[in-house]
Protein backbone atom coordinates (compact mmCIF):
# COMPACT_ATOMS: atom_id res chain seq x y z
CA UNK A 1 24.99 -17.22 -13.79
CA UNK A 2 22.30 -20.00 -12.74
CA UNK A 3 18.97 -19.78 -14.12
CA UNK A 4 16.68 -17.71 -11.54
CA UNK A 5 15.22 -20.50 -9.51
CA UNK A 6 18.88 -22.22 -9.02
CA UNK A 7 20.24 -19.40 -7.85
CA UNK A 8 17.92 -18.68 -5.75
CA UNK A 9 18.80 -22.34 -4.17
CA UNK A 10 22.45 -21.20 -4.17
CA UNK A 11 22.08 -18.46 -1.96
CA UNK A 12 20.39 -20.52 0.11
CA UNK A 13 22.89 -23.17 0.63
CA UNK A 14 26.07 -20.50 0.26
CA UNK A 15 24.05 -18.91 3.49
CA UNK A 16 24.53 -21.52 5.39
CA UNK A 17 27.79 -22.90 4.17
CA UNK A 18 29.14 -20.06 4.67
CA UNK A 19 27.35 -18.76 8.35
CA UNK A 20 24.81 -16.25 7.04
CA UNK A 21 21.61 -17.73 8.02
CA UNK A 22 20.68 -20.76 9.53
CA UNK A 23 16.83 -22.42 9.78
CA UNK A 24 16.12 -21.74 13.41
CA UNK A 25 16.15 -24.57 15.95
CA UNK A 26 17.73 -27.18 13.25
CA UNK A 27 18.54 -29.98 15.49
CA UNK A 28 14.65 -30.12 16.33
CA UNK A 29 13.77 -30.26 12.45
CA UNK A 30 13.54 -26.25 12.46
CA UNK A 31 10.63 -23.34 12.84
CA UNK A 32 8.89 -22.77 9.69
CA UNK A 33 9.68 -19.15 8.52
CA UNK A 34 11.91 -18.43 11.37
CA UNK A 35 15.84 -17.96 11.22
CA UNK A 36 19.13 -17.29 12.66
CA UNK A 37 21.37 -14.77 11.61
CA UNK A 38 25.20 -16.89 11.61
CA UNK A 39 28.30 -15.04 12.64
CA UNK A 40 28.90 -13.38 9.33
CA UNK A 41 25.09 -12.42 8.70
CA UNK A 42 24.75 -10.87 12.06
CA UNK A 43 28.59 -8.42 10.74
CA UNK A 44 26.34 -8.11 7.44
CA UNK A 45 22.89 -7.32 9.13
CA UNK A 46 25.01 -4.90 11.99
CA UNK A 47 26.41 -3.06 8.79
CA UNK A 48 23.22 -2.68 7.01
CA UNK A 49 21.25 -0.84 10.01
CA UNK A 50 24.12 1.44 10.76
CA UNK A 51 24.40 2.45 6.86
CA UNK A 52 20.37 3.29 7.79
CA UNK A 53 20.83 4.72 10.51
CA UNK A 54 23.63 6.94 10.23
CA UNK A 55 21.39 8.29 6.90
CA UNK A 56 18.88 9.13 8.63
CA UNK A 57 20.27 10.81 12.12
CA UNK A 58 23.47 12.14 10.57
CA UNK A 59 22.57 13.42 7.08
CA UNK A 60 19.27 14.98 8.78
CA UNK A 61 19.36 16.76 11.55
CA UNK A 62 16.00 17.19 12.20
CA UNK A 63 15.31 13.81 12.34
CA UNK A 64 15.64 11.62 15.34
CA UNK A 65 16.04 7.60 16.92
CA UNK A 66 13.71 5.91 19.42
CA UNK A 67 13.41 2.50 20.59
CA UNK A 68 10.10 1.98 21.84
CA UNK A 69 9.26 -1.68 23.93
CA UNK A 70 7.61 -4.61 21.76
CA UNK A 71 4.84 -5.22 24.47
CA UNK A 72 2.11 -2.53 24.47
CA UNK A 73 -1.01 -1.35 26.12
CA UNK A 74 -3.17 -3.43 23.85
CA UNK A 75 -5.21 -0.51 22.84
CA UNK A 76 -2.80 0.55 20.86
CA UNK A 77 -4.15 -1.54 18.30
CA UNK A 78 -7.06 -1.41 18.96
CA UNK A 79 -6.46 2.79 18.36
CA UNK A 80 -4.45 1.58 14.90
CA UNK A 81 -6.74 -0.85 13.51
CA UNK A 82 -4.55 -4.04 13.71
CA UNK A 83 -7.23 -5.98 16.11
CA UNK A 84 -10.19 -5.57 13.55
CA UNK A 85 -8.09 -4.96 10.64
CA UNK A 86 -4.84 -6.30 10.43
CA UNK A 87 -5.93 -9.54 8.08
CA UNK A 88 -4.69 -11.10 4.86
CA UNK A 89 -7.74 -12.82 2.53
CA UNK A 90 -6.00 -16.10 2.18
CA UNK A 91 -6.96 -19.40 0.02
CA UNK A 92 -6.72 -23.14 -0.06
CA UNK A 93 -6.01 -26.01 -2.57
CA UNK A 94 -8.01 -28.67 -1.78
CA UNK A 95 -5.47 -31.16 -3.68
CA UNK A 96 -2.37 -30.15 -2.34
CA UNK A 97 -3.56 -28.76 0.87
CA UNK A 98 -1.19 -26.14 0.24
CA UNK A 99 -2.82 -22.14 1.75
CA UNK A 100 -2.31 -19.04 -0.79
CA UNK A 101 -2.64 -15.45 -0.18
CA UNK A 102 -5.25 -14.36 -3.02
CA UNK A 103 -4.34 -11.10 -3.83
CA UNK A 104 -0.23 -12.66 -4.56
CA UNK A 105 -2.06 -15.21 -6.76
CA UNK A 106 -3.76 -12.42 -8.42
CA UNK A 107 -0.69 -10.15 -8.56
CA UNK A 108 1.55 -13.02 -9.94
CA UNK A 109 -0.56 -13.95 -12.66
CA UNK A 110 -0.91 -9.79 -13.31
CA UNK A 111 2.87 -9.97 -13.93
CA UNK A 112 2.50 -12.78 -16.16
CA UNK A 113 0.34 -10.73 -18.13
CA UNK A 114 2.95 -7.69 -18.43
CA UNK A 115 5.56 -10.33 -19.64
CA UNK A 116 3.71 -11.39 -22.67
CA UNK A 117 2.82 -7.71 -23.39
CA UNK A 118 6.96 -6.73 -23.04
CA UNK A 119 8.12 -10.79 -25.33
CA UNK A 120 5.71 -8.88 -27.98
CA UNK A 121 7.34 -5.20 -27.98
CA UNK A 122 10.73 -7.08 -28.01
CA UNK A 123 9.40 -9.35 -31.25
CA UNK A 124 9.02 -5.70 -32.22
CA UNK A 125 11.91 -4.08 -31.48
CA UNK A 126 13.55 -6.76 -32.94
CA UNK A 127 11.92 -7.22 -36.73
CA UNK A 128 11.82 -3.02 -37.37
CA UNK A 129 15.43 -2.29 -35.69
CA UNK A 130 16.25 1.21 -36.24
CA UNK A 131 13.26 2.08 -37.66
CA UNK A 132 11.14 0.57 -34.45
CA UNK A 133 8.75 3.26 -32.72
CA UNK A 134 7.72 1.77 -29.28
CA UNK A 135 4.65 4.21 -28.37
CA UNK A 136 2.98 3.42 -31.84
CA UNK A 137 3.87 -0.78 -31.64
CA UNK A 138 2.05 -0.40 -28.50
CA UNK A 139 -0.89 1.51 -29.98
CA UNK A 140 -1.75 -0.62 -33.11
CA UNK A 141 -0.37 -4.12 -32.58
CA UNK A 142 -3.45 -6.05 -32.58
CA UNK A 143 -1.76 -8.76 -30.43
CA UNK A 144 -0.34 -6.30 -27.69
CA UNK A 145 -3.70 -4.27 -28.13
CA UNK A 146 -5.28 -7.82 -26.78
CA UNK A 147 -3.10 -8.37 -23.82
CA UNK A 148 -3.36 -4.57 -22.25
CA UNK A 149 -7.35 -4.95 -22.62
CA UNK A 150 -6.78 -8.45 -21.14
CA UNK A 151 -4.95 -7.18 -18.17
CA UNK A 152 -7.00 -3.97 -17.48
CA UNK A 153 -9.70 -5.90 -16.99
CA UNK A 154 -8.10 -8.35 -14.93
CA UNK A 155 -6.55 -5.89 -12.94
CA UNK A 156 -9.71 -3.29 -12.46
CA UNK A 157 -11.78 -6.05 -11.26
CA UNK A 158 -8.96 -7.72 -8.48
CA UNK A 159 -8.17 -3.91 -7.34
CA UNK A 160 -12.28 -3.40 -6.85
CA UNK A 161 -12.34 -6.70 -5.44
CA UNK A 162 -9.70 -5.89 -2.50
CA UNK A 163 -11.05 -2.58 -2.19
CA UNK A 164 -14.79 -3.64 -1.89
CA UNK A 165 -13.16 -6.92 0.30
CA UNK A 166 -15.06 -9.10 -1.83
CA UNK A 167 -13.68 -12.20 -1.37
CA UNK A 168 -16.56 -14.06 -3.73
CA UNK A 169 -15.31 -11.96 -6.89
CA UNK A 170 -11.63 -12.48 -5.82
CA UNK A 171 -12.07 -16.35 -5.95
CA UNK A 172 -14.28 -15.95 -8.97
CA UNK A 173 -11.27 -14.31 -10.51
CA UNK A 174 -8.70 -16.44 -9.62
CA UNK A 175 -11.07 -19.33 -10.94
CA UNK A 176 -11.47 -17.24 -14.34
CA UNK A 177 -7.54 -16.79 -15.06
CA UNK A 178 -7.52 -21.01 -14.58
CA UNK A 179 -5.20 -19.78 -11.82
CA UNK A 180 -3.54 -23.12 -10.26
CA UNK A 181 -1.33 -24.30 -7.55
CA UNK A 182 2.16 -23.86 -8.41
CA UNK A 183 2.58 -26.91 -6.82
CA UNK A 184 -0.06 -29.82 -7.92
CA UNK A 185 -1.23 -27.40 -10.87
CA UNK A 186 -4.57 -28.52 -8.89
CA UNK A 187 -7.08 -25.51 -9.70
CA UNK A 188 -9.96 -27.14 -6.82
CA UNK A 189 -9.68 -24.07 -4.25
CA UNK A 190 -11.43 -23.08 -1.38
CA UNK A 191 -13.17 -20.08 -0.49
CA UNK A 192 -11.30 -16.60 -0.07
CA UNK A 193 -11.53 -16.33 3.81
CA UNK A 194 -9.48 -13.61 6.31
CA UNK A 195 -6.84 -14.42 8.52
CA UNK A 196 -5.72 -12.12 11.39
CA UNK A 197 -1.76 -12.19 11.83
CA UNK A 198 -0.91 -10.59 15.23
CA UNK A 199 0.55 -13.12 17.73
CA UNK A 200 -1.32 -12.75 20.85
CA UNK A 201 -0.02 -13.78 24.52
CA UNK A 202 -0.73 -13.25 28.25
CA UNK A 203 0.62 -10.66 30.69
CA UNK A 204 0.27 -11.18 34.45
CA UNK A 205 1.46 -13.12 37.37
CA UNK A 206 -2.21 -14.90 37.55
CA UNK A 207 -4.88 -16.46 34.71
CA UNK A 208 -7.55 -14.44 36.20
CA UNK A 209 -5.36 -11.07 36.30
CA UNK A 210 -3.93 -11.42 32.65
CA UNK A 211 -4.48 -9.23 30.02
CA UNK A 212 -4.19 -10.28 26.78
CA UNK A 213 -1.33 -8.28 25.08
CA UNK A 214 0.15 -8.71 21.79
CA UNK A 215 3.57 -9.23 19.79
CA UNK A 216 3.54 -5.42 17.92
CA UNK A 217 3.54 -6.42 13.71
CA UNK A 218 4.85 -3.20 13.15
CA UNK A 219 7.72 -1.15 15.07
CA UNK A 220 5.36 2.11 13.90
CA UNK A 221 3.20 2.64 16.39
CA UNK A 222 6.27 2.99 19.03
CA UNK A 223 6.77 6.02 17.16
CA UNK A 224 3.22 7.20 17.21
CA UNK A 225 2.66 6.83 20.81
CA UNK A 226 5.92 9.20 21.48
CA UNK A 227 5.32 11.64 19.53
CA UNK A 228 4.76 14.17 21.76
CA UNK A 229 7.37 12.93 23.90
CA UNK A 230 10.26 13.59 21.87
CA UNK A 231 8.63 16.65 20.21
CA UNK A 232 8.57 18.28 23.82
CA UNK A 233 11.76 16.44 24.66
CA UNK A 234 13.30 17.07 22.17
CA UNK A 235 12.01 20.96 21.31
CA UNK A 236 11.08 19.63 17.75
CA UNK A 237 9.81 21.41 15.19
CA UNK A 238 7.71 20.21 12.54
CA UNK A 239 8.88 19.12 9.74
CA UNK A 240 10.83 16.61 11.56
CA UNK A 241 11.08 12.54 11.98
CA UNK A 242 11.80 9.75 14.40
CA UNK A 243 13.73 6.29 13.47
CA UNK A 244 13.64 3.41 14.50
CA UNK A 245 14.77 -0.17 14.26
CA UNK A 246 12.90 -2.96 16.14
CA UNK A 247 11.43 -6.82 15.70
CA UNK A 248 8.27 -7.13 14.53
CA UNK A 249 5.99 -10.38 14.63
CA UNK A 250 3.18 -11.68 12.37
CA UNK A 251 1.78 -15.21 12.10
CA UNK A 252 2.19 -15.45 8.33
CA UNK A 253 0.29 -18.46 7.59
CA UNK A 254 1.89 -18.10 4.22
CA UNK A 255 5.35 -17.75 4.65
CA UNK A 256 7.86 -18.98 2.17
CA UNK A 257 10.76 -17.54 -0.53
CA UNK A 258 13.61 -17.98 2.60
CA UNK A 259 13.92 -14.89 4.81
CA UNK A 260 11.81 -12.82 2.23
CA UNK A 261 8.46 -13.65 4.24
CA UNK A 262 9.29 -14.44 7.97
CA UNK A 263 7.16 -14.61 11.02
CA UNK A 264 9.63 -12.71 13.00
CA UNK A 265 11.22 -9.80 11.14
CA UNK A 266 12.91 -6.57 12.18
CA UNK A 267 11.81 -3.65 10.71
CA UNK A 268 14.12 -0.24 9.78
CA UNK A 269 11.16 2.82 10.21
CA UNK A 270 11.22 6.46 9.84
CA UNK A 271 8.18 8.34 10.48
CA UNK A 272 8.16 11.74 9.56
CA UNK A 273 5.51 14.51 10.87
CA UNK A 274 4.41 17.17 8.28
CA UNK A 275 1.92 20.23 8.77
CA UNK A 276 -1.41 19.17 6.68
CA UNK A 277 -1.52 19.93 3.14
CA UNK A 278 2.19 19.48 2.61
CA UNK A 279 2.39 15.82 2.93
CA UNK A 280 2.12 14.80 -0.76
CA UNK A 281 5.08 17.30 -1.69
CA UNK A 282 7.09 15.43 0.93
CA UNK A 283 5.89 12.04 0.07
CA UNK A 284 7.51 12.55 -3.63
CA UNK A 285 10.69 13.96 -1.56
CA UNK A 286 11.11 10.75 0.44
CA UNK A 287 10.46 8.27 -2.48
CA UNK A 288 13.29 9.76 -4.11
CA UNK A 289 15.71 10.11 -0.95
CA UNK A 290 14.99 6.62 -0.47
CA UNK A 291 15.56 5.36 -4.37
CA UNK A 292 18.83 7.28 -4.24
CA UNK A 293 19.72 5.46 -0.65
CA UNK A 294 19.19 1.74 -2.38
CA UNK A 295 20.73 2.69 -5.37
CA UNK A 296 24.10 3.78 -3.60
CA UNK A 297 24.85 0.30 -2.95
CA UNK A 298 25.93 0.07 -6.39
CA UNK A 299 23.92 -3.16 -7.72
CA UNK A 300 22.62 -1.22 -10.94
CA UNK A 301 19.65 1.42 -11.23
CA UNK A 302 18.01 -1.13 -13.63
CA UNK A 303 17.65 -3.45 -10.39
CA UNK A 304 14.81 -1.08 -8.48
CA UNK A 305 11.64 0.27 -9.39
CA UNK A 306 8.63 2.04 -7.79
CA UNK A 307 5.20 0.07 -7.57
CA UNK A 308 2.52 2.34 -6.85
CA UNK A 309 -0.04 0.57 -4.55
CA UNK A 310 -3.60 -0.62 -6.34
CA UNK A 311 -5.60 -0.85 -2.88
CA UNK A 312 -4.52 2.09 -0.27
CA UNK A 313 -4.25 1.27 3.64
CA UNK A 314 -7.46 2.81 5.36
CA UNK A 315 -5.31 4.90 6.64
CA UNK A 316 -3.06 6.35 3.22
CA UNK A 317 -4.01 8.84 0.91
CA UNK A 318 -0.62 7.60 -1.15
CA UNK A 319 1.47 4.79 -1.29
CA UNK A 320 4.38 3.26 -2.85
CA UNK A 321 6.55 0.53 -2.90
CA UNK A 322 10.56 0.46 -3.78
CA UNK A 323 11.40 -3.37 -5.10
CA UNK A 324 14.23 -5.02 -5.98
CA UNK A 325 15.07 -7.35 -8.65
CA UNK A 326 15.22 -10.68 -6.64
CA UNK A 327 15.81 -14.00 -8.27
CA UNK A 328 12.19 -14.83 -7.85
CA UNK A 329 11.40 -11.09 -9.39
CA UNK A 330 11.11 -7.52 -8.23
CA UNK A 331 9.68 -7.32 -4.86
CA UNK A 332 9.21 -4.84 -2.38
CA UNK A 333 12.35 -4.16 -0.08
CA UNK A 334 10.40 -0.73 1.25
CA UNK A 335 7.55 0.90 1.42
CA UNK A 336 6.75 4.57 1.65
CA UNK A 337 3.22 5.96 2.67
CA UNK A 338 1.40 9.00 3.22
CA UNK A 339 -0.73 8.16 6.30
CA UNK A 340 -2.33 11.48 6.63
CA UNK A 341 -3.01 12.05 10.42
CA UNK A 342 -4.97 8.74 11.03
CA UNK A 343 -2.61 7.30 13.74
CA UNK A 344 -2.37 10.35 15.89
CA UNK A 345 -5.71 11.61 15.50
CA UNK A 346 -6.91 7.72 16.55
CA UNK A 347 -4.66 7.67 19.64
CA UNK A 348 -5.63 11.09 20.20
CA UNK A 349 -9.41 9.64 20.49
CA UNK A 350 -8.72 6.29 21.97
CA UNK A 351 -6.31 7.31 24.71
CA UNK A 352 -8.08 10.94 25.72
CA UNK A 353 -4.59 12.34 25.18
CA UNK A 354 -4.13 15.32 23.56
CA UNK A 355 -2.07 15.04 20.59
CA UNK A 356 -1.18 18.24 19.16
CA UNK A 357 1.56 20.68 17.89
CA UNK A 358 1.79 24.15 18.09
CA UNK A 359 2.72 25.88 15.18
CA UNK A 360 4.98 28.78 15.77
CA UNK A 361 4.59 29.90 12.16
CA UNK A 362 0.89 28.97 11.59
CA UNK A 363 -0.24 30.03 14.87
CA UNK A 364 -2.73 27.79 15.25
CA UNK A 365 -2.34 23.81 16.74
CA UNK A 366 -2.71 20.78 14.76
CA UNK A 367 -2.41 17.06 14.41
CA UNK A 368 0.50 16.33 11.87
CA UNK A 369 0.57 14.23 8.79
CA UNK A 370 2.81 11.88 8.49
CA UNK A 371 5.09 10.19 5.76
CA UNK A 372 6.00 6.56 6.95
CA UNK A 373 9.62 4.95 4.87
CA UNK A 374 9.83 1.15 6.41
CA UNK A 375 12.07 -1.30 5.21
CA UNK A 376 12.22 -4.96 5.88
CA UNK A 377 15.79 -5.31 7.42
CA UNK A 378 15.68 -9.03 6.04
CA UNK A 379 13.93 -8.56 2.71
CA UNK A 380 17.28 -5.90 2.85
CA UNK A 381 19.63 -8.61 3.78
CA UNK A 382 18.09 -11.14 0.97
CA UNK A 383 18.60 -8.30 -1.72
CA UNK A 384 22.09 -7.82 -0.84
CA UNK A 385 22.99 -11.11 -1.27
CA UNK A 386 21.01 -11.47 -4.38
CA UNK A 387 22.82 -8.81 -6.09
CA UNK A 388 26.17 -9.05 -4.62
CA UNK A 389 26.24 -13.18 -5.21
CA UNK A 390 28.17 -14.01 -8.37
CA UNK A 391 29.78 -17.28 -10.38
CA UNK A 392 32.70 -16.09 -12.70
CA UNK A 393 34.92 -17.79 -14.36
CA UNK A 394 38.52 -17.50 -14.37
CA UNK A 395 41.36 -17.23 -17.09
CA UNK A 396 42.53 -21.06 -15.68
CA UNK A 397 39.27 -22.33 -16.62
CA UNK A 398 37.98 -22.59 -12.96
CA UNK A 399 34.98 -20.91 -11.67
CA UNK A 400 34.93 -18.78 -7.97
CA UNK A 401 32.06 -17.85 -6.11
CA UNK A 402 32.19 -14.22 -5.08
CA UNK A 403 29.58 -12.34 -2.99
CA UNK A 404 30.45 -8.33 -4.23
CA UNK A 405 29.32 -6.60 -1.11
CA UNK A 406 29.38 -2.53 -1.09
CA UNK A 407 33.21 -2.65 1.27
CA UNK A 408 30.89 -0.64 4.28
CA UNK A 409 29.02 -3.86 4.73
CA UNK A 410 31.44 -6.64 4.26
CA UNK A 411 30.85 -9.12 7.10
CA UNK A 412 35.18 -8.85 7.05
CA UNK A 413 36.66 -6.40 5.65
CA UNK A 414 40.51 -8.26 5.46
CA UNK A 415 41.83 -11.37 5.78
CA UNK A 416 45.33 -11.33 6.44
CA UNK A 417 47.73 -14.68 5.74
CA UNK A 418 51.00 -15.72 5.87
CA UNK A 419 52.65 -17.91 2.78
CA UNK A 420 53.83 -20.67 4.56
CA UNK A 421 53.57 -21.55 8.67
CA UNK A 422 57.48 -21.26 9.24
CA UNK A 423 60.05 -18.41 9.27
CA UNK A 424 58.42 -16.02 10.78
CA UNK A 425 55.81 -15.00 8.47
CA UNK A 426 52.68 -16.34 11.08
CA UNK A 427 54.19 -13.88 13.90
CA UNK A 428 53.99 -11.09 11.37
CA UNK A 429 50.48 -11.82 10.02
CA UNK A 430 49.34 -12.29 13.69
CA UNK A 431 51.19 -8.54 14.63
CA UNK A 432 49.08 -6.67 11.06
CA UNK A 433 46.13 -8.43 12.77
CA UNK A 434 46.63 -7.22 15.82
CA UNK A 435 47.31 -3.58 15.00
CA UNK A 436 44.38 -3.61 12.43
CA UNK A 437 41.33 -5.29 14.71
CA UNK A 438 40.63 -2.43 16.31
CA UNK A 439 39.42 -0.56 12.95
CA UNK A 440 38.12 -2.98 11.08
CA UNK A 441 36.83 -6.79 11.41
CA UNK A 442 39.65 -9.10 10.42
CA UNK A 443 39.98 -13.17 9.87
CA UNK A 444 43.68 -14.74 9.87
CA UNK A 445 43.99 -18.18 8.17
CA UNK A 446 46.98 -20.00 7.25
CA UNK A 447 45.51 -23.16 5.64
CA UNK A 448 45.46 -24.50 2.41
CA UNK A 449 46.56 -22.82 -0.50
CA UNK A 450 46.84 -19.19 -1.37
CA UNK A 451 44.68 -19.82 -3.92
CA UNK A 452 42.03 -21.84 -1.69
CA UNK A 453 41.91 -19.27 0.89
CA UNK A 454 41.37 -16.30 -2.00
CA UNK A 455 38.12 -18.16 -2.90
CA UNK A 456 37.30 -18.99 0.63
CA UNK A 457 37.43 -15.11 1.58
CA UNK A 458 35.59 -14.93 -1.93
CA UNK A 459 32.63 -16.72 -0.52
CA UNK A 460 32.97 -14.56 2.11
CA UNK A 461 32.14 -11.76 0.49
CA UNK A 462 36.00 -9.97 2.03
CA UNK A 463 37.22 -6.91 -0.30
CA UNK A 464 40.61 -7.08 0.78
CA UNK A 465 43.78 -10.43 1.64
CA UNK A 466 46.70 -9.48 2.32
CA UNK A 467 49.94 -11.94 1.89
CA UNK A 468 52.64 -11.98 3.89
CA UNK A 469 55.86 -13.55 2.31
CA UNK A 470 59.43 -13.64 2.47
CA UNK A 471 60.13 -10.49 0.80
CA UNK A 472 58.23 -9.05 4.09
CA UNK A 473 60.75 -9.79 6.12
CA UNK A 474 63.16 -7.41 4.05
CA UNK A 475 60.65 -4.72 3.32
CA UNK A 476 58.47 -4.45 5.29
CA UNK A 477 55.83 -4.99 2.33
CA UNK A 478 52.62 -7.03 1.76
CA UNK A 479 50.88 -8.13 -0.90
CA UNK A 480 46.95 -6.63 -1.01
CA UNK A 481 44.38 -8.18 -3.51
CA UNK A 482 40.82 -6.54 -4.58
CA UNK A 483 38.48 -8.58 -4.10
CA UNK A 484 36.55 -7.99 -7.21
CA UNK A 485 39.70 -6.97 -9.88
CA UNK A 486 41.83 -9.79 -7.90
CA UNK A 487 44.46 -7.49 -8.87
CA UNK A 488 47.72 -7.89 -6.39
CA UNK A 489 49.84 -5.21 -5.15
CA UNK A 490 52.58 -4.46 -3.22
CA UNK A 491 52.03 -1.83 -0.24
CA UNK A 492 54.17 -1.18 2.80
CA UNK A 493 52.53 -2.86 6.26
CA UNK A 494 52.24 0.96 7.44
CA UNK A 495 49.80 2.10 4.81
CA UNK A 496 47.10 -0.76 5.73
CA UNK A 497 44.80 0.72 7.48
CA UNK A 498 44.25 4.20 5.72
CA UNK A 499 44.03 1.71 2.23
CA UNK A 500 41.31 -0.45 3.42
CA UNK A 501 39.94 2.42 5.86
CA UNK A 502 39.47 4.38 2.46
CA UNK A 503 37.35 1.86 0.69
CA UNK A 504 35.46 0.24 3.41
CA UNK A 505 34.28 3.36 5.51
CA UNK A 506 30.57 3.62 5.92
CA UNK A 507 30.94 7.79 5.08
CA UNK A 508 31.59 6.38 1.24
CA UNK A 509 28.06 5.92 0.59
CA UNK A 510 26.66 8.41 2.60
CA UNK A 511 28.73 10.59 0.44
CA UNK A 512 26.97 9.42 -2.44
CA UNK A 513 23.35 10.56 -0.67
């Protein structure tokens, strides 16, 4: 496999070979940080909300789906904090003109840190073998000893920094570490200044009758505002949550690493009311629901971890993020929080609305806490094909390109072909196509190769081809390859759909939930 950063590059380029993602509005030199989803990233993208939402509505059945408009009353947020609050402290190289956010700089060079600590246990591990006891290494090692007090430091002072939203001591910081561009290697910044990220626009017929509304940044407060809506509606009863998938829109001003950081995103959110005091017990509950939910893909437990947050929302009394191994490192794919009953309890104040349930049990009413799981559908997407992208190479010598997709959200889930265009074996393909296209998403192809259209289909990311040949015509047999054993076998035309319904269904990783 490539080293980190070309492989990064590869997906890249396979995405848009291959009609995953394209850089919006090309032909006019593109959009930074904006893309298109190509016909086989919008089968992937489809594939990946209904795997989230079919976990959420159908394995719980107290929990529920919304879709609440983009444009809203723009005291909404106001009420949620995003028009005083919603900012990113952001930095400048004066050499490279290049802008930074200064708490990533901070983070990055953090991480750094932790490397040089975990290339010293190794050093470790390695000289004492058997005989090596981690815990004490850690303890005694002068040299690991000096990197932990190193990176406490470091990391006390940037966390009281953000907290305190000091943005003197966080540039003092970043000039400390010798922190430079990772561009120029230029270390002449700027000052630490705030950035607000909400996209703002005009609604009305008339410039004197407009009022100034915004693009929502977050699909959340959709939720928040119907509460009580689909409580009443709905004759919910707390504990119980509402889904949602939706665009969101910020004005990153740094937006880079592909569709990792975009300016307009769509968001998978669950928000989940809880009576007070119960709302850390169920914040551990969802961090693990949700661990288990990533880790059913099948990419490798070793791939995820939990980051607990060092600076807490103004409105969290917990919060954690789930990351994923990317090629660029872990980074967060979803986050869960314990928002305690800010959001209700402000649009309770701000709107003059009463926002309340009535607890049957309790007997008394009360504004709910609330656990919040959000996931980035395209930090999702870039995650997928990080771990599902693969170069092997093959007993002839020659080296495929093979994109292992969980089967439930393979863009195609066969490709069907016949040996050669002549005697019959295209009408036959054609009729397995037909009969088969109503279950699942097929391609035919007939050029080329067999081999050339394996690795196309490869690429592709398809778990099953199927060969029509001669023999067919006598036995009404195919031949079916894996995908990822490329082991061939011969099945009768009439057992298909029940093979590749088996393996591709969607119900084969709820199962594992």
């Amino acid at each position: 496999m490539a080293e980190p950063e070309n492989l990064f590059k590869k997906i890249i380029a396979h995405c848009k070979e291959y009609g995953f993602i394209f850089p919006s509005s090309e032909i006019y030199d593109g959009l930074g940080a904006v893309y298109d989803y190509g016909q086989n990233g919008i089968e992937l993208k489809n594939n990946l909300k209904e795997y989230w939402w079919k976990s959420m509505t159908l394995l719980h059945d107290n929990i529920v789906g919304l879709d609440s408009a983009i444009f809203m009353h723009p005291t909404v947020w106001k009420a949620s904090g995003h028009v005083d609050a919603f900012n990113d402290p952001l930095i400048d190289n004066r050499d490279s003109k290049k802008r930074y956010r200064a708490d990533v700089l901070m983070e990055e060079y953090l991480e750094k840190q932790k490397e040089k600590i975990e290339k010293e246990v190794e050093k470790g591990r390695k000289r004492f073998g058997d005989e090596f006891d981690e815990a004490e290494y850690r303890a005694t090692n002068q040299r690991v000893l000096r990197y932990q007090e190193h990176y406490d430091d470091i990391h006390a002072r940037m966390v009281a920094a953000l907290t305190d939203e000091d943005w003197t001591a966080l540039r003092d910081l970043i000039i400390e570490c010798e922190i430079a561009d990772p561009i120029s290697g230029s270390r002449n910044w700027t000052d630490v200044r705030q950035f607000n990220l909400m996209f703002a626009t005009e609604m009305g017929s008339t410039a004197d009758g407009a009022m100034k509304v915004y693009l929502r940044p977050e699909t959340a407060q959709g939720i928040f505002v119907n509460f009580l809506n689909v409580q009443k509606s709905g004759r919910m009863k707390v504990p119980f949550g509402i889904a949602q998938i939706g665009k969101a829109f910020r004005n990153e001003i740094v937006a880079r690493q592909f569709i990792f950081r975009m300016r307009e995103f769509e968001q998978m959110e669950m928000q989940f009311f809880v009576a007070p005091g119960t709302e850390l017990e169920w914040f551990e509950e969802w961090k693990k629901i949700r661990l288990k939910w990533h880790q059913a893909l099948g990419f490798g437990e070793d791939k995820y971890r939990y980051h607990d947050h060092d600076k807490l929302a103004h409105y969290a009394n917990a919060a954690t993020d789930i990351e994923f191994e990317m090629p660029f490192g872990f980074k967060e794919v979803e986050g869960i929080h314990s928002r305690t009953d800010f959001d209700l309890k402000q649009h309770e104040e701000h709107s003059g609305k009463r926002l309340r349930y009535y607890d049957p049990e309790r007997k008394e009413s009360y504004i709910p806490y609330i656990i919040e799981t959000s996931i980035g559908v395209d930090r999702m997407i870039l995650s997928i094909l990080s771990g599902s992208y693969k170069e092997e190479k093959l007993e002839n010598g020659e080296t495929r390109v093979v994109l292992k997709f969980p089967p439930a959200l393979a863009p195609v889930k066969v490709a069907v072909f016949p040996l050669v265009r002549k005697d019959g074996l295209p009408e036959i393909a054609e009729k397995i196509i037909e009969d088969l296209k109503y279950d699942f998403p097929c391609q035919y192809d007939d050029k080329d190769s067999i081999g050339k259209r394996y690795r196309r289909q490869d690429a592709l990311g398809t778990p099953f081809c199927v060969t029509v040949d001669h023999d067919t015509l006598e036995d009404q047999s195919v031949t079916i390859r894996n995908r990822d054993t490329m082991e061939q076998r011969r099945v009768p035309i009439n057992e298909l759909k029940n093979i590749i319904g088996d393996a591709v269904s969607i119900t084969n990783l709820l199962k594992k939930l």
